[in-house]
C-alpha atoms as a PDB file:
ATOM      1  CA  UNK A   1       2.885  95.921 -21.533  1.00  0.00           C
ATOM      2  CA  UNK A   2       2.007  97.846 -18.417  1.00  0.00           C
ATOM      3  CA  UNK A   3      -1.291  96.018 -16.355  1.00  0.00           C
ATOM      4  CA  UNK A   4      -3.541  96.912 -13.187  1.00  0.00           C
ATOM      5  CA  UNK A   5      -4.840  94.029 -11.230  1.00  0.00           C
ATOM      6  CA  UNK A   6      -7.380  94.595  -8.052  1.00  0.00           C
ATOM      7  CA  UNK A   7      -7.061  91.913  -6.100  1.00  0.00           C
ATOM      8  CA  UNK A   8     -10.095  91.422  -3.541  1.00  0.00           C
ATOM      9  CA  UNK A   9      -9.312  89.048  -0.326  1.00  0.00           C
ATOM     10  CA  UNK A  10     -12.121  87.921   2.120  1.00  0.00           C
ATOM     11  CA  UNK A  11     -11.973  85.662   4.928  1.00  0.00           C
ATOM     12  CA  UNK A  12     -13.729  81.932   3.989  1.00  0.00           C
ATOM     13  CA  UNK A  13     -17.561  81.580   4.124  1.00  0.00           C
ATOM     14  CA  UNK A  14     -16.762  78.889   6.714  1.00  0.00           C
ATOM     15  CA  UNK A  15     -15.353  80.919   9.132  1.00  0.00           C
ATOM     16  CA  UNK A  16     -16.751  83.615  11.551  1.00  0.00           C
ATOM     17  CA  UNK A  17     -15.474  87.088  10.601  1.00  0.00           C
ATOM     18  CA  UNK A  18     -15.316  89.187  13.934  1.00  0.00           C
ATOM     19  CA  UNK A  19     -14.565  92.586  12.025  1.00  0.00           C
ATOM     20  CA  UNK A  20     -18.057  91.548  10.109  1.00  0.00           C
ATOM     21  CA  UNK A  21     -19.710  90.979  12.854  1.00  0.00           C
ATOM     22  CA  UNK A  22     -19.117  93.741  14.693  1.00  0.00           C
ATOM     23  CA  UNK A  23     -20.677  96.378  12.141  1.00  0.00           C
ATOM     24  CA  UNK A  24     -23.371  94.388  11.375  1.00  0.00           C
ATOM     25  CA  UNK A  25     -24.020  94.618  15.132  1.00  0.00           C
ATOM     26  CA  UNK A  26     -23.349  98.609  15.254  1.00  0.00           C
ATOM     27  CA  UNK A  27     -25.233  98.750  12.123  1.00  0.00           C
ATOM     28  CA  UNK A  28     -28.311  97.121  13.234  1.00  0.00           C
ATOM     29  CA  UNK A  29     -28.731  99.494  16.402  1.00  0.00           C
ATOM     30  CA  UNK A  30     -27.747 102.787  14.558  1.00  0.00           C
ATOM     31  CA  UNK A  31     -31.073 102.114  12.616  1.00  0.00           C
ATOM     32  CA  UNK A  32     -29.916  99.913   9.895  1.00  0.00           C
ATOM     33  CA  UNK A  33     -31.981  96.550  11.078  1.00  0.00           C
ATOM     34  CA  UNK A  34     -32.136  95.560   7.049  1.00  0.00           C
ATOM     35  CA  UNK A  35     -28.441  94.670   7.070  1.00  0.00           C
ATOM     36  CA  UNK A  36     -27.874  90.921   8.355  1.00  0.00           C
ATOM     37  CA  UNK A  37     -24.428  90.203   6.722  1.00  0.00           C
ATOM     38  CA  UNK A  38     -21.375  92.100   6.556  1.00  0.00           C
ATOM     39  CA  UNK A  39     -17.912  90.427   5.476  1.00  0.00           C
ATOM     40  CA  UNK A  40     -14.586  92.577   5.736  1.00  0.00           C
ATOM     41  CA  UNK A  41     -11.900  91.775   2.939  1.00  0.00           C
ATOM     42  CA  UNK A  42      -9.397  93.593   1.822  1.00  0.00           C
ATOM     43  CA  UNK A  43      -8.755  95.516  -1.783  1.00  0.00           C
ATOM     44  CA  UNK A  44      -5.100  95.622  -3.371  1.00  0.00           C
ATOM     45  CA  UNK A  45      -4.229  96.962  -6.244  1.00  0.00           C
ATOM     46  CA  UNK A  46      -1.139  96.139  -8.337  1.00  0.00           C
ATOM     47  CA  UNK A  47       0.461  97.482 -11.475  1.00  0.00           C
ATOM     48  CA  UNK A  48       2.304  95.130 -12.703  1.00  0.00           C
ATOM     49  CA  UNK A  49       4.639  94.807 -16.591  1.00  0.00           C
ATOM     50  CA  UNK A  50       4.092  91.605 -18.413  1.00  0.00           C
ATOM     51  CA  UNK A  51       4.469  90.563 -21.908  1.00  0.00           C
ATOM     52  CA  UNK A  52       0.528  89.321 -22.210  1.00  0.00           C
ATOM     53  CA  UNK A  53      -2.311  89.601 -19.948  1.00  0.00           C
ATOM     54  CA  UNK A  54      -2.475  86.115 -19.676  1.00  0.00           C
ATOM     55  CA  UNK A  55       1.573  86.364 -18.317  1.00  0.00           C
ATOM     56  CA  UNK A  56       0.288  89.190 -15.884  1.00  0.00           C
ATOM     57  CA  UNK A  57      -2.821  87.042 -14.924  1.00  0.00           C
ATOM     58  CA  UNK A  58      -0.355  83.687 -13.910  1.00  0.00           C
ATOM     59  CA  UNK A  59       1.857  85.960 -11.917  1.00  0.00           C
ATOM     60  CA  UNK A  60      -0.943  87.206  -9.881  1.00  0.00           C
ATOM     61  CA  UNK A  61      -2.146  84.481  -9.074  1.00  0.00           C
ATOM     62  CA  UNK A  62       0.985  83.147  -8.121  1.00  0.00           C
ATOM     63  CA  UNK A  63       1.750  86.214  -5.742  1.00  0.00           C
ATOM     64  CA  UNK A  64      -1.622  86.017  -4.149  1.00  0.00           C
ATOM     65  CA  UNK A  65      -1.397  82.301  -3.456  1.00  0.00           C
ATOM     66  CA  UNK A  66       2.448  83.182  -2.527  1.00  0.00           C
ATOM     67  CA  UNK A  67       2.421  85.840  -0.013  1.00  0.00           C
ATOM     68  CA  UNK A  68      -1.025  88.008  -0.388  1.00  0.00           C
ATOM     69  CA  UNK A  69      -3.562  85.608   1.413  1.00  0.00           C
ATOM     70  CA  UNK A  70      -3.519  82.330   4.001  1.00  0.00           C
ATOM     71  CA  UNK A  71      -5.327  80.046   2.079  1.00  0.00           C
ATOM     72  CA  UNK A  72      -6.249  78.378   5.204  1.00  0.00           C
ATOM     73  CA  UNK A  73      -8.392  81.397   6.325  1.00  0.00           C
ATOM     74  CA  UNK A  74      -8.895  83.415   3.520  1.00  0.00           C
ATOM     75  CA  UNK A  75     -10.139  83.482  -0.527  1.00  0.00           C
ATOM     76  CA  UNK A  76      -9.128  85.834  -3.231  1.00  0.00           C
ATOM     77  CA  UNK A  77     -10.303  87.128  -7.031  1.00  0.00           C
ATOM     78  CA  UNK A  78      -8.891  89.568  -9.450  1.00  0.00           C
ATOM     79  CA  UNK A  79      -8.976  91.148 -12.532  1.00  0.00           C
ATOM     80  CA  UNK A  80      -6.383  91.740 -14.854  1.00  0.00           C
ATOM     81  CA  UNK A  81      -6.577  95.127 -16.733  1.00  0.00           C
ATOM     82  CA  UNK A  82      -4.329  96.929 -19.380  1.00  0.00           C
ATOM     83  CA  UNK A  83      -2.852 100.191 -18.393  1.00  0.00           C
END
């Protein structure tokens, strides 16, 4: 079975995200003073062939934890879809 996963990766709450920052700060003085958070992440997607969703879903995982993100600095969710 053929699956799509989208993988989203943002930096941890706890830490300052300069990329953020700066368009919140561009965005405020181009006449956007309502925004007062902005986080920059990354979107992946993935096709990946399993034999089950929930053997696409483990493998994921395991590359996201494996060579996608730092866990140290950053976070990640996905979903698992059949293609």
């Amino acid at each position: 079975m053929k699956f799509l996963a989208q993988i989203n990766i943002m930096p941890l709450k706890a830490l300052l995200d300069p990329q953020g920052k700066a368009v919140m700060n561009s965005a405020q003085k181009t006449g956007f003073e309502n925004i007062t958070n902005v986080r920059i992440g990354k979107h992946i997607e993935v096709e990946i062939q399993a034999e089950s969703k929930d053997a696409a879903v483990s493998k994921i995982d395991e590359l996201c934890k494996k060579i996608l993100t730092n866990p140290i600095i950053e976070s990640y969710d996905f979903n698992v879809f059949e293609i």
